[in-house]
PDB file of N, CA and C in Angstrom:
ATOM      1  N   UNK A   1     118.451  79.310 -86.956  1.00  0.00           N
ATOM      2  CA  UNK A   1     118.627  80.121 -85.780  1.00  0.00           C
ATOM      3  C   UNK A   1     117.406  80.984 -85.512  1.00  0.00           C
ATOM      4  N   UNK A   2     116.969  81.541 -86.187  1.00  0.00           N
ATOM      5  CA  UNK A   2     115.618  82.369 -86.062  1.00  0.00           C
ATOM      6  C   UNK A   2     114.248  81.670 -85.511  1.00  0.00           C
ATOM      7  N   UNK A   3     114.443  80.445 -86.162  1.00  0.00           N
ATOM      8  CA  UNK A   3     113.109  79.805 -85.322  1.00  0.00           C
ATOM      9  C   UNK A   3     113.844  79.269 -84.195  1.00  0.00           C
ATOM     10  N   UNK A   4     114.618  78.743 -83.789  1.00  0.00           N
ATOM     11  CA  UNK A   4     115.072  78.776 -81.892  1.00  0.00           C
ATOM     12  C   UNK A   4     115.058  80.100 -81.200  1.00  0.00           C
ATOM     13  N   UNK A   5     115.094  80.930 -82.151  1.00  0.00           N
ATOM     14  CA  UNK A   5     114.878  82.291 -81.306  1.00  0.00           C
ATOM     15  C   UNK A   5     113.415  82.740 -80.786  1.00  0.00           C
ATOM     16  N   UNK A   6     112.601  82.250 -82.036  1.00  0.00           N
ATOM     17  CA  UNK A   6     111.185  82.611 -81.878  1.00  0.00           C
ATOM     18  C   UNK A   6     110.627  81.826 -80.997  1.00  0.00           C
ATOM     19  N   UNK A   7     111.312  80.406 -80.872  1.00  0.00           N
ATOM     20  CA  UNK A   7     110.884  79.789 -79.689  1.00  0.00           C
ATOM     21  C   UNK A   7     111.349  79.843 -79.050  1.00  0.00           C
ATOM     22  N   UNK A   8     112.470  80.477 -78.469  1.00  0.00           N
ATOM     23  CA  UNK A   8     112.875  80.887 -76.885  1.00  0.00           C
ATOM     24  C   UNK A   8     111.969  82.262 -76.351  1.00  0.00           C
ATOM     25  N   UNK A   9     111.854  83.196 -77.806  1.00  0.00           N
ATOM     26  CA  UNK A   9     110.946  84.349 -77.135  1.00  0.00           C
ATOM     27  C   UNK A   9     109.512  84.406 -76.797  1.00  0.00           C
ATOM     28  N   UNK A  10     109.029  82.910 -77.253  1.00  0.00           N
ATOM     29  CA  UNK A  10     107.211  82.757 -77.112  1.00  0.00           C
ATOM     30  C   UNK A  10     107.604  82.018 -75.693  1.00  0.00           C
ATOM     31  N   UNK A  11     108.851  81.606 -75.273  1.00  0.00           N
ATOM     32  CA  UNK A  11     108.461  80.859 -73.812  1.00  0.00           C
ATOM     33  C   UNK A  11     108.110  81.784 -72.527  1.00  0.00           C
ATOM     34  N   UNK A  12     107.668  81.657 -72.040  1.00  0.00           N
ATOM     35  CA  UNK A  12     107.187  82.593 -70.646  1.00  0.00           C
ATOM     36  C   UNK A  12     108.102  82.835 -69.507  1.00  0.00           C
ATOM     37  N   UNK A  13     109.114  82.373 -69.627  1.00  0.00           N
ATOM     38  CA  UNK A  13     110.168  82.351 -68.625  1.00  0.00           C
ATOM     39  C   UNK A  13     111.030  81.733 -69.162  1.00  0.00           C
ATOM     40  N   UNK A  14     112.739  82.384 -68.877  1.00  0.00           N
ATOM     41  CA  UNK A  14     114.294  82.256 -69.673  1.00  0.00           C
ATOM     42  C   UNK A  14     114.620  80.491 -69.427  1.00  0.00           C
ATOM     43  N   UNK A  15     115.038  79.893 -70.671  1.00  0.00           N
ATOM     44  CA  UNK A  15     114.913  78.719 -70.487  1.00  0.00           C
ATOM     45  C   UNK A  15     116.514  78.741 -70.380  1.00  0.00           C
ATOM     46  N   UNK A  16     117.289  77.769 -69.621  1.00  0.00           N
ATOM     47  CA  UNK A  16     118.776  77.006 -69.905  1.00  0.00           C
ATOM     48  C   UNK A  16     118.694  76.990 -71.398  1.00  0.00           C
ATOM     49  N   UNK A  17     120.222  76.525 -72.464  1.00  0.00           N
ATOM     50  CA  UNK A  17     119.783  76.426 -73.468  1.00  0.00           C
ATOM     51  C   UNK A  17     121.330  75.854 -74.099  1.00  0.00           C
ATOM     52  N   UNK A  18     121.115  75.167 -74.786  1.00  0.00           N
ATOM     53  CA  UNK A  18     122.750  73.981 -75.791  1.00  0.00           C
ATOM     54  C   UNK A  18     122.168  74.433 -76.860  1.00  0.00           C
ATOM     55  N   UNK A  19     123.285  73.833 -77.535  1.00  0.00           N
ATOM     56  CA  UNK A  19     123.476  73.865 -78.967  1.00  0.00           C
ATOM     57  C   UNK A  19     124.623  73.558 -79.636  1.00  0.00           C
ATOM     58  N   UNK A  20     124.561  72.389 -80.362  1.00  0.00           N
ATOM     59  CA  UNK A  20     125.341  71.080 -81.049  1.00  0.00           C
ATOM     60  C   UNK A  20     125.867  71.906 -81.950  1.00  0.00           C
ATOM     61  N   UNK A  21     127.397  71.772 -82.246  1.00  0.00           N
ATOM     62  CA  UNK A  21     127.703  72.473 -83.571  1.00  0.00           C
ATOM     63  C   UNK A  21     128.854  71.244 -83.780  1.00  0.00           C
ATOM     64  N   UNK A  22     128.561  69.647 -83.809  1.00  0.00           N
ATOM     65  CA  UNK A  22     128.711  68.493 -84.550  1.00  0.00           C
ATOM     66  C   UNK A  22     128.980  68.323 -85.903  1.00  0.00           C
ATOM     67  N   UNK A  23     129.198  68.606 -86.535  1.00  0.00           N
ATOM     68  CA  UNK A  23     129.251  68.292 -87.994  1.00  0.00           C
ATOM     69  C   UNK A  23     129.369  69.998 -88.279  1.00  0.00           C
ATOM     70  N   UNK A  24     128.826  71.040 -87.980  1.00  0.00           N
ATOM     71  CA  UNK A  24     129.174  72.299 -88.668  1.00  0.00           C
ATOM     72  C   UNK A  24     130.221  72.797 -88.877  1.00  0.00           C
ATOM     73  N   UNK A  25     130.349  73.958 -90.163  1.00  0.00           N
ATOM     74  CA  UNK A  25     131.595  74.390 -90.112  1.00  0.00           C
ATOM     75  C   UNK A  25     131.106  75.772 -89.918  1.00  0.00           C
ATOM     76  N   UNK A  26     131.938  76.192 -88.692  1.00  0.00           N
ATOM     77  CA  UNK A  26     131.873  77.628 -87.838  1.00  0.00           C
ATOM     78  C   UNK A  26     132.674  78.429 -89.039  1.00  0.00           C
ATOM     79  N   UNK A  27     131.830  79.008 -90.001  1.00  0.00           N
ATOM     80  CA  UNK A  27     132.365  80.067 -90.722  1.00  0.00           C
ATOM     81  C   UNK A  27     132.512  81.549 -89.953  1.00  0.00           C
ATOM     82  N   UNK A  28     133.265  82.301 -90.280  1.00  0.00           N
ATOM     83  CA  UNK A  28     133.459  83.728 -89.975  1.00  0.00           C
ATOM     84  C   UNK A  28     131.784  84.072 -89.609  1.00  0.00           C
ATOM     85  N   UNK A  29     130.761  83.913 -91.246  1.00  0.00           N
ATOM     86  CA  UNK A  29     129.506  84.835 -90.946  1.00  0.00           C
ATOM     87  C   UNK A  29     128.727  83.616 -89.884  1.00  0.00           C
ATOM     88  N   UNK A  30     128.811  82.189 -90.102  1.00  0.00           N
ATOM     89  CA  UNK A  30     128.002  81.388 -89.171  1.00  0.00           C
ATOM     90  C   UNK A  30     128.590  82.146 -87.496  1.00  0.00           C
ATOM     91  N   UNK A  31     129.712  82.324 -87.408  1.00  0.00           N
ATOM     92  CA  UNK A  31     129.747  83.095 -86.035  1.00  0.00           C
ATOM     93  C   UNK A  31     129.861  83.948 -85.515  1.00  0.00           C
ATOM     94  N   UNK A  32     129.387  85.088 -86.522  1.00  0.00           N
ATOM     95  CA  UNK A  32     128.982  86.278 -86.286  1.00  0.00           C
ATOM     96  C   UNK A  32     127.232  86.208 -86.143  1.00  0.00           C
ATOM     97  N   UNK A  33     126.659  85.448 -87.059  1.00  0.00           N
ATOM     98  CA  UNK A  33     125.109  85.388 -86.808  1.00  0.00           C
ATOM     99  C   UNK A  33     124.797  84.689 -85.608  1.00  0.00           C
ATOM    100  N   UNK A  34     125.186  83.823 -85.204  1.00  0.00           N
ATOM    101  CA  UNK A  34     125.148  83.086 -84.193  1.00  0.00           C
ATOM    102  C   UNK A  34     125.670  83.923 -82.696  1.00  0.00           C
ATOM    103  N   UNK A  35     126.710  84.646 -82.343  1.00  0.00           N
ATOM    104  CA  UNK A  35     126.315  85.473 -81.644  1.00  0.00           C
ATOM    105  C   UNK A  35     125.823  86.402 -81.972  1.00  0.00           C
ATOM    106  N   UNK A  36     125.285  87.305 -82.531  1.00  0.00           N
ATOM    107  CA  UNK A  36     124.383  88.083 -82.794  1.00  0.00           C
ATOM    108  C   UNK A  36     123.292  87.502 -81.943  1.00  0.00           C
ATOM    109  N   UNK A  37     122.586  86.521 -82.863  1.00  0.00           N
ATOM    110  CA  UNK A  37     121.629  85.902 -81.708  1.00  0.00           C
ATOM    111  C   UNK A  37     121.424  85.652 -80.398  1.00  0.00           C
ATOM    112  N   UNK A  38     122.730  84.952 -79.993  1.00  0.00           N
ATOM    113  CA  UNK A  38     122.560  84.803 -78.449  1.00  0.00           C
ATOM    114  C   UNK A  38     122.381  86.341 -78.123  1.00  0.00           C
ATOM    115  N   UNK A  39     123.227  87.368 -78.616  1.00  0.00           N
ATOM    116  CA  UNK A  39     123.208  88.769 -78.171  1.00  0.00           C
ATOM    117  C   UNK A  39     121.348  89.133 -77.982  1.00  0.00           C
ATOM    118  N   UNK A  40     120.415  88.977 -78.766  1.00  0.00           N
ATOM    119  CA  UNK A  40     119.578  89.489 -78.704  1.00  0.00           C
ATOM    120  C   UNK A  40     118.815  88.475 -77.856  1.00  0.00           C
ATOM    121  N   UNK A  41     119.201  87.332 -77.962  1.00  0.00           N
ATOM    122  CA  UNK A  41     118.217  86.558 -76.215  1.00  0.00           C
ATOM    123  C   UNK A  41     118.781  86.569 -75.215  1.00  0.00           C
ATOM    124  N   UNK A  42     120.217  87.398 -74.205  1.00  0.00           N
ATOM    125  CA  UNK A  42     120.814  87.308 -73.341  1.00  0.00           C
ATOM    126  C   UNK A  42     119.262  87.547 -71.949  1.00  0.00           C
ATOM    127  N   UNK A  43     118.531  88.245 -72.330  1.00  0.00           N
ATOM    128  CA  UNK A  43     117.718  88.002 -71.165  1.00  0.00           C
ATOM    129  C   UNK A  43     116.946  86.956 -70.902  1.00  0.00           C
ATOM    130  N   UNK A  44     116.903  86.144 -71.939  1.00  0.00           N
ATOM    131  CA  UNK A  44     115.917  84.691 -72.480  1.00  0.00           C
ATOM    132  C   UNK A  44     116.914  83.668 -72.144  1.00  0.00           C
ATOM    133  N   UNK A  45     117.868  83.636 -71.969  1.00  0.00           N
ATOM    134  CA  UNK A  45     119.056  82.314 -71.876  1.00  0.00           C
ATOM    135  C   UNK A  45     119.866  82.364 -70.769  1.00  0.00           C
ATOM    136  N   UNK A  46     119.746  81.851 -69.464  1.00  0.00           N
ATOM    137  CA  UNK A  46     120.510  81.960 -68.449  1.00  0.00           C
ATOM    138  C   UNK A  46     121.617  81.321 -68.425  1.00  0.00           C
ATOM    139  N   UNK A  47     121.769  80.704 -68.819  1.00  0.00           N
ATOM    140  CA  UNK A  47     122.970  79.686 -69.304  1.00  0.00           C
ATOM    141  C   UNK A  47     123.164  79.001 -70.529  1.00  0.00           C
ATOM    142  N   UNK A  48     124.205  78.974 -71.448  1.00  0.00           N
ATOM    143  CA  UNK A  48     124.083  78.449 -72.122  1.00  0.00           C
ATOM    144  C   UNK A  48     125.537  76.991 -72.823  1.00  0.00           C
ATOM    145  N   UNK A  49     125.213  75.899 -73.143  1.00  0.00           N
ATOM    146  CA  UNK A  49     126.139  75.246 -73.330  1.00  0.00           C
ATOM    147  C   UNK A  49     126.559  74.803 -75.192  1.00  0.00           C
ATOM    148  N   UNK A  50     127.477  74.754 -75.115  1.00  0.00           N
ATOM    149  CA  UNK A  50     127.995  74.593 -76.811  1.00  0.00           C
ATOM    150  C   UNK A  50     128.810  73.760 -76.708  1.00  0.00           C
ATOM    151  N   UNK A  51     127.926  72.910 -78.000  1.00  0.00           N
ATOM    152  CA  UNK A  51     128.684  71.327 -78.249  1.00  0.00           C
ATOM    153  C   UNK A  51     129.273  70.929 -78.907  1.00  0.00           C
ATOM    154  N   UNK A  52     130.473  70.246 -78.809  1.00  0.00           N
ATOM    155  CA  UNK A  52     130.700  69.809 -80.484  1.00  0.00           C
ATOM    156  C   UNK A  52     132.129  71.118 -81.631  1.00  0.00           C
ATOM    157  N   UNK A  53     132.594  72.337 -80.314  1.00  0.00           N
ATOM    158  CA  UNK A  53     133.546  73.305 -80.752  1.00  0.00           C
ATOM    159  C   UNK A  53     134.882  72.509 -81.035  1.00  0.00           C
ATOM    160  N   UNK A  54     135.520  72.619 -82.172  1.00  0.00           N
ATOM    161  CA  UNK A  54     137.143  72.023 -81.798  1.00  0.00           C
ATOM    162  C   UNK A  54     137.369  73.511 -81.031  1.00  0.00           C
ATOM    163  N   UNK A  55     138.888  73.163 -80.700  1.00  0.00           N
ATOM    164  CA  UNK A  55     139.194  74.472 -79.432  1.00  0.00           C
ATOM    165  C   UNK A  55     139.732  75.601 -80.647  1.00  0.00           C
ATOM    166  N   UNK A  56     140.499  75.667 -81.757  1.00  0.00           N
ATOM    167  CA  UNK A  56     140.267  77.096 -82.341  1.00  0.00           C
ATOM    168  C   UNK A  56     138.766  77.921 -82.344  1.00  0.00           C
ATOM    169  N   UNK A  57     137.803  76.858 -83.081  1.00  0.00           N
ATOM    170  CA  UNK A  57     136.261  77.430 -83.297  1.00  0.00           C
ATOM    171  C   UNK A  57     135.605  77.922 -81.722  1.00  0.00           C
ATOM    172  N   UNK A  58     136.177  77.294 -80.510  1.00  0.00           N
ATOM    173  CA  UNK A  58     135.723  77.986 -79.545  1.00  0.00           C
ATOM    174  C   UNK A  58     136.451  79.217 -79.296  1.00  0.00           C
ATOM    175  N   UNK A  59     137.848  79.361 -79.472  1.00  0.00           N
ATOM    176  CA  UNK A  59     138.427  80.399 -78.876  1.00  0.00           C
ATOM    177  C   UNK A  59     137.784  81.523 -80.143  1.00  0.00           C
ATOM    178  N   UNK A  60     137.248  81.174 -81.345  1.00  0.00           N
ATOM    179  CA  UNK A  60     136.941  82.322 -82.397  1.00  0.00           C
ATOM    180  C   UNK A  60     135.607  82.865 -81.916  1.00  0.00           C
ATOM    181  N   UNK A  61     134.686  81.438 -81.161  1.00  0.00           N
ATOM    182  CA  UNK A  61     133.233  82.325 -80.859  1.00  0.00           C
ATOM    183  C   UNK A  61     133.853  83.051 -79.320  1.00  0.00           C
ATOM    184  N   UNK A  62     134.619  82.563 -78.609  1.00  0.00           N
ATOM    185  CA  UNK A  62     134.743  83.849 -77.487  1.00  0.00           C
ATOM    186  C   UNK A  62     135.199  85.053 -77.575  1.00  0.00           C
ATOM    187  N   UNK A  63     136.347  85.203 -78.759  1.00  0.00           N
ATOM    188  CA  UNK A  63     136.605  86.525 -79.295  1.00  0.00           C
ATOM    189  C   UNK A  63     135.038  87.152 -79.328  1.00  0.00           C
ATOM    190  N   UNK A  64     134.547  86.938 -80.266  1.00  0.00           N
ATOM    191  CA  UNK A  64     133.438  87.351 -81.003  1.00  0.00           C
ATOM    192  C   UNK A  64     132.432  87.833 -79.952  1.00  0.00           C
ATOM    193  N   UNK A  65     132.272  86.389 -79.045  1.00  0.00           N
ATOM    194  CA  UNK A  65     131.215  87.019 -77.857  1.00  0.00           C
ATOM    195  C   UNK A  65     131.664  88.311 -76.781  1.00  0.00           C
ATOM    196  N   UNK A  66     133.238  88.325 -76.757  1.00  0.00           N
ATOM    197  CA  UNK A  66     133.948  89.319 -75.943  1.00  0.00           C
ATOM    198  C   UNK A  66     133.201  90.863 -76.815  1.00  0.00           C
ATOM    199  N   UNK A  67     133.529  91.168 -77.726  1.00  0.00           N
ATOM    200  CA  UNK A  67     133.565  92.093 -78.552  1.00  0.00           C
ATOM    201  C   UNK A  67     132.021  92.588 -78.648  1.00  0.00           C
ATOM    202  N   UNK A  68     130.875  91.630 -79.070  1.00  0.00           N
ATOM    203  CA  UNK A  68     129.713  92.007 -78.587  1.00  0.00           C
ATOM    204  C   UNK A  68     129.271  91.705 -77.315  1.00  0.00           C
ATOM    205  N   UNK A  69     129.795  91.835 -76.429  1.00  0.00           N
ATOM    206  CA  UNK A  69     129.408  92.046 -74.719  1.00  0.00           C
ATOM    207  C   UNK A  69     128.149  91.040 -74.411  1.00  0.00           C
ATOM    208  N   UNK A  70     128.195  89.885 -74.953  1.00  0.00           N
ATOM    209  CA  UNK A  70     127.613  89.258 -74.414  1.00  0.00           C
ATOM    210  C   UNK A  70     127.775  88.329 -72.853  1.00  0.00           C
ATOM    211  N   UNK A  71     126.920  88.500 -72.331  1.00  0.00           N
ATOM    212  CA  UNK A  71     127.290  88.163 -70.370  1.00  0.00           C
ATOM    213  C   UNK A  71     126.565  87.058 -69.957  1.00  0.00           C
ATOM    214  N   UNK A  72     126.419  86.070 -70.940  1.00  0.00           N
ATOM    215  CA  UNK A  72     125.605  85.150 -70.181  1.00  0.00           C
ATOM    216  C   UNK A  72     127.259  83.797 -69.740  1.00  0.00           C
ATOM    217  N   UNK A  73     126.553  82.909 -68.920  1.00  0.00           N
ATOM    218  CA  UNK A  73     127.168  81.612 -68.920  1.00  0.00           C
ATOM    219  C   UNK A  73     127.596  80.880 -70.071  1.00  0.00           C
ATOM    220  N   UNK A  74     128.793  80.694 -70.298  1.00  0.00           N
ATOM    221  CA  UNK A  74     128.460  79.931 -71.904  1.00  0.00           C
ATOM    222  C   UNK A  74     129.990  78.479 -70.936  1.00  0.00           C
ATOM    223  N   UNK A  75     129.591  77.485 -71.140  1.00  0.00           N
ATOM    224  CA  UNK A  75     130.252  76.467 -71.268  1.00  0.00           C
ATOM    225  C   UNK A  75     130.471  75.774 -72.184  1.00  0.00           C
ATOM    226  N   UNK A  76     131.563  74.888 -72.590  1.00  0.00           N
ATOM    227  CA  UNK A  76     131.607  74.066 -73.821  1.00  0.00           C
ATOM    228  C   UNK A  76     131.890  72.428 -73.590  1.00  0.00           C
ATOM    229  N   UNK A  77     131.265  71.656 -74.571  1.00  0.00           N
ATOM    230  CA  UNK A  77     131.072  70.244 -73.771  1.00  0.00           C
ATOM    231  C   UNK A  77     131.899  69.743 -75.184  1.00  0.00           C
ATOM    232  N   UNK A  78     132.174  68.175 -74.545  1.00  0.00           N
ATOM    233  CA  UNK A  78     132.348  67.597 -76.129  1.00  0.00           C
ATOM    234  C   UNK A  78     131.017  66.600 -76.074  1.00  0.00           C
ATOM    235  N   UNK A  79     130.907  66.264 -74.975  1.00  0.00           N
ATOM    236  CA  UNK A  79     129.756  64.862 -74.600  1.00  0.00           C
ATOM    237  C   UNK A  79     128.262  65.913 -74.153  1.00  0.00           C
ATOM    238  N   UNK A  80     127.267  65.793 -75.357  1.00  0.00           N
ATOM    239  CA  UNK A  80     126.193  66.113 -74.872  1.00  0.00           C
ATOM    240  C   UNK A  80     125.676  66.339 -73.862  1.00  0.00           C
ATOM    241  N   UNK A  81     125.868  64.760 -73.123  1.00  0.00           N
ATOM    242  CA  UNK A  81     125.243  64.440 -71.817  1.00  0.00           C
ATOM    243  C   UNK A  81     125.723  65.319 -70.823  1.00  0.00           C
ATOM    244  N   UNK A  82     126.931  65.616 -70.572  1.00  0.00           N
ATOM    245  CA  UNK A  82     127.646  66.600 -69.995  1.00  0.00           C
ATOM    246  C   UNK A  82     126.879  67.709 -70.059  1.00  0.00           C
ATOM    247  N   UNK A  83     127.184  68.269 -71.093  1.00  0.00           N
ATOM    248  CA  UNK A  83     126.276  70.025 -71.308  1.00  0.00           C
ATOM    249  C   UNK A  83     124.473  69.814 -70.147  1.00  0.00           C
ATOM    250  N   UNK A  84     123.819  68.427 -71.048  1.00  0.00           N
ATOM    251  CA  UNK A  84     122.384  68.205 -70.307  1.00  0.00           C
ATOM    252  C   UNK A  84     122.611  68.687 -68.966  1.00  0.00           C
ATOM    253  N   UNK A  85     123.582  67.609 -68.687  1.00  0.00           N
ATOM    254  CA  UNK A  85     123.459  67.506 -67.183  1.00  0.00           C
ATOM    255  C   UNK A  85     123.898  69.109 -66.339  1.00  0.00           C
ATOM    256  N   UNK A  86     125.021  69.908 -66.895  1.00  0.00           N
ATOM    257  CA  UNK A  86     125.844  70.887 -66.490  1.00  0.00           C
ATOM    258  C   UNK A  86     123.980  71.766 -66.224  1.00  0.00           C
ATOM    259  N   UNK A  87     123.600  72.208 -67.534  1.00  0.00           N
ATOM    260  CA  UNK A  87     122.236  72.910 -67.824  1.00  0.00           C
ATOM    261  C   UNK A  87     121.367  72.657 -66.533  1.00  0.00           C
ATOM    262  N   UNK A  88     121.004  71.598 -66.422  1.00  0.00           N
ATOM    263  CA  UNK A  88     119.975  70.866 -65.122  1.00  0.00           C
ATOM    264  C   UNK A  88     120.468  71.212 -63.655  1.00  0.00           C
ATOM    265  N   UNK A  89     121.643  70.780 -63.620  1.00  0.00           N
ATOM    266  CA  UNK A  89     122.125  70.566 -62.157  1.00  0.00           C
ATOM    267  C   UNK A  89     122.476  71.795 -61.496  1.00  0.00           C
ATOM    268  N   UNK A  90     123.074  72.755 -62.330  1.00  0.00           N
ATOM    269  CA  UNK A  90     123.575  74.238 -61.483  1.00  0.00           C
ATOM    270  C   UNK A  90     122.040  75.147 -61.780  1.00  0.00           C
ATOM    271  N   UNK A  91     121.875  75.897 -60.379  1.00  0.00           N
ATOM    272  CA  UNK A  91     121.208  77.265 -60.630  1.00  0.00           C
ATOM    273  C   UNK A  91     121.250  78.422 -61.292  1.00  0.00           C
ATOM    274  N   UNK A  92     120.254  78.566 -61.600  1.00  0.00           N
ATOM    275  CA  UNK A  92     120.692  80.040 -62.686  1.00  0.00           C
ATOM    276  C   UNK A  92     119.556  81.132 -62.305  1.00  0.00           C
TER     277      UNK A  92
END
């Protein structure tokens, strides 16, 4: 997570932004660090899509994102291509 951070903050302008959580297991601290993060790039990430949540592990990172006030776009895909395309096609 820290080096996607360092490379979202060396980019020159807020990029769209996914992220596969396929095979992971969304522990308590994996989703507390993980928003944490988005928390500290909300001005760097205009949208963001998450892949790969069963629906408890999503409803645990929206608690989580509720609680630290994070305000960006967050959608959830099961099909990659989906998220790509969602990222590309709407304005942000």
């Amino acid at each position: 997570m820290r080096a996607e951070e360092q490379f979202l903050l060396e980019q020159n302008h807020p990029l769209p932004y996914w992220v596969n959580f396929y095979g992971t297991r969304l522990t308590d601290k994996v989703i507390q660090e993980f928003i944490q993060s988005i928390h500290r790039l909300q001005k760097d990430i205009p949208k963001l899509a998450i892949v790969g949540c069963s629906v408890i592990d999503r409803w645990r990172l929206e608690h989580v994102r509720r609680r630290k006030s994070v305000n960006i776009p967050i959608r959830y895909f099961r099909d990659p291509e989906e998220a790509k395309t969602w990222l590309v096609s709407e304005g942000y």
